[in-house]
C-alpha atoms as a PDB file:
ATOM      1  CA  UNK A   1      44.942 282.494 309.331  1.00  0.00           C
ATOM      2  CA  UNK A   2      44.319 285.152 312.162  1.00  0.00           C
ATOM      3  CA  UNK A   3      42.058 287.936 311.408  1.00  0.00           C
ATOM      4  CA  UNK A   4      43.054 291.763 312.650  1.00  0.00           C
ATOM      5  CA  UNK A   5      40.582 294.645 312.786  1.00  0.00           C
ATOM      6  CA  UNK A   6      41.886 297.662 310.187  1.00  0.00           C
ATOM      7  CA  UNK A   7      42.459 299.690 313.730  1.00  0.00           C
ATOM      8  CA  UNK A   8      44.945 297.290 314.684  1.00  0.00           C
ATOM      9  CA  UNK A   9      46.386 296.951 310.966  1.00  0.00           C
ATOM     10  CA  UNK A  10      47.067 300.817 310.894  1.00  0.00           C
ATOM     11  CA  UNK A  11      49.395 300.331 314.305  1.00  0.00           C
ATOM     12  CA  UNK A  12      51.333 297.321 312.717  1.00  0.00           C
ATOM     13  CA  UNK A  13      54.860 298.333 311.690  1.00  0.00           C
ATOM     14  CA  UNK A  14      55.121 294.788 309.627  1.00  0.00           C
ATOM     15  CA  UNK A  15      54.249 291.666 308.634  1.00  0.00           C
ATOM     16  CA  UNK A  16      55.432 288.047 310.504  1.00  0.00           C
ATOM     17  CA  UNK A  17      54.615 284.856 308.810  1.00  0.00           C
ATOM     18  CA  UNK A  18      54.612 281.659 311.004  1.00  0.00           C
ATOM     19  CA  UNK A  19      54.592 278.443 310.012  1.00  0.00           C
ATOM     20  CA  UNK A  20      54.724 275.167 311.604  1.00  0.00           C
ATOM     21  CA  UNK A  21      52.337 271.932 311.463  1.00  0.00           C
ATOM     22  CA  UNK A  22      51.889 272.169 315.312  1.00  0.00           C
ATOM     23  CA  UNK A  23      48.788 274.359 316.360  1.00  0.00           C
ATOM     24  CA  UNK A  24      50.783 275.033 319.942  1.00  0.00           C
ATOM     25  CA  UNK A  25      53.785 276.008 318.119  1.00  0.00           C
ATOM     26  CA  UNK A  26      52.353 279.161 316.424  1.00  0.00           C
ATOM     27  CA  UNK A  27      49.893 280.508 318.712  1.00  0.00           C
ATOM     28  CA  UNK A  28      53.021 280.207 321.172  1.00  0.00           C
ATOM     29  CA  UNK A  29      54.782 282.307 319.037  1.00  0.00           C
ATOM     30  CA  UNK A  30      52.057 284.471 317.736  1.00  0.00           C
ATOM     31  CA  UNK A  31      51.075 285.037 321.170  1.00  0.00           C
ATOM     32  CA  UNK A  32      54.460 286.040 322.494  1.00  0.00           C
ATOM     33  CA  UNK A  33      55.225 288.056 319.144  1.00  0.00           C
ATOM     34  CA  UNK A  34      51.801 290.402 319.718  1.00  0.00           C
ATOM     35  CA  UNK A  35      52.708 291.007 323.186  1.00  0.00           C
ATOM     36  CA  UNK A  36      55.992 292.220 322.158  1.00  0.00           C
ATOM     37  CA  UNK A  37      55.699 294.215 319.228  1.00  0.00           C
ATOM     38  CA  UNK A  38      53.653 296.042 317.036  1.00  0.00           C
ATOM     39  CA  UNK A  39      53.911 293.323 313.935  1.00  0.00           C
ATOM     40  CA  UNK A  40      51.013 291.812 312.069  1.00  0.00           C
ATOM     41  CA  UNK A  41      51.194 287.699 312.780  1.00  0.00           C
ATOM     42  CA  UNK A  42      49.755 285.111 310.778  1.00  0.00           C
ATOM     43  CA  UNK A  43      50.031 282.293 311.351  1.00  0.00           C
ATOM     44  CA  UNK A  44      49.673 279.101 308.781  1.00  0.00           C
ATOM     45  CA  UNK A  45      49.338 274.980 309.545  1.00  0.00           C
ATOM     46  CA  UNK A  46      50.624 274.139 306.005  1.00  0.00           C
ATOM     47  CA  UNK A  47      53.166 275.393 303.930  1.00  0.00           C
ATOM     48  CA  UNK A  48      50.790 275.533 301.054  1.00  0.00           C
ATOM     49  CA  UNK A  49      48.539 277.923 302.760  1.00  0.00           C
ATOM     50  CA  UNK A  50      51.720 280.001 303.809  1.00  0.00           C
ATOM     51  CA  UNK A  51      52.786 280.171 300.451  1.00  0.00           C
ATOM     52  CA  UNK A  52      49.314 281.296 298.965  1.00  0.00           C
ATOM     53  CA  UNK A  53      49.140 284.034 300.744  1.00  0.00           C
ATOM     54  CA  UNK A  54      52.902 285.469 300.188  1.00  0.00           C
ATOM     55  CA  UNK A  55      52.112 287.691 297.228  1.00  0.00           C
ATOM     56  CA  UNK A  56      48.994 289.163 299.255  1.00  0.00           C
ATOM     57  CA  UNK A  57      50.479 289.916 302.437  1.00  0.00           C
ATOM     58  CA  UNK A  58      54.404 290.085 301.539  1.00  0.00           C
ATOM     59  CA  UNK A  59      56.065 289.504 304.697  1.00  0.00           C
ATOM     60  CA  UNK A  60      59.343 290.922 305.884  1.00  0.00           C
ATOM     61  CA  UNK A  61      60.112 287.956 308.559  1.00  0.00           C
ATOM     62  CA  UNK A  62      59.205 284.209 307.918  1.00  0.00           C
ATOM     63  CA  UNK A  63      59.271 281.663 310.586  1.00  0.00           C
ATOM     64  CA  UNK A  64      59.824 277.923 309.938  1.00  0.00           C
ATOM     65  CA  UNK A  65      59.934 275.117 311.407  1.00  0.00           C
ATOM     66  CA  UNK A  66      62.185 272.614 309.283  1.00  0.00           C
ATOM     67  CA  UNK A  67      61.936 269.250 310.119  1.00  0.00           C
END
C-alpha cells in the first residue's frame, strides 16, 4: 500500500483503489492517476488486502482487473 504525507492527504479531493496481481499494472496506473489529479491512490497486489482496507479508507472509485 502507498504511503502519503498528511500535506499531500489535505490536497486529495478522493480516494482511488487499484487492484491488480501485476506490480506494473498499478504503479502504471497509480503513476498516471497522481500526475493527473488530485486523488489519493492505493494501490493493492491481492484482493484480500484491497478488501481489508475498504472500511478504513472508503473509496469512491475502485479499479479491477477481472480475469
Amino acid at each position: 500500500m502507498n504511503e502519503i504525507s498528511s500535506d499531500k492527504i489535505n490536497e486529495r479531493i478522493g480516494t482511488v483503489f487499484i487492484v491488480d496481481d501485476e506490480p506494473m499494472v498499478t504503479v502504471s496506473l497509480k503513476t498516471m492517476l497522481s500526475l493527473e489529479t488530485k486523488h489519493l491512490i492505493h494501490c493493492f497486489n491481492s484482493p484480500k488486502d484491497a478488501l481489508d482496507q475498504l472500511m478504513t479508507h472508503r473509496p469512491e472509485v475502485i479499479i479491477s482487473d477481472f480475469s
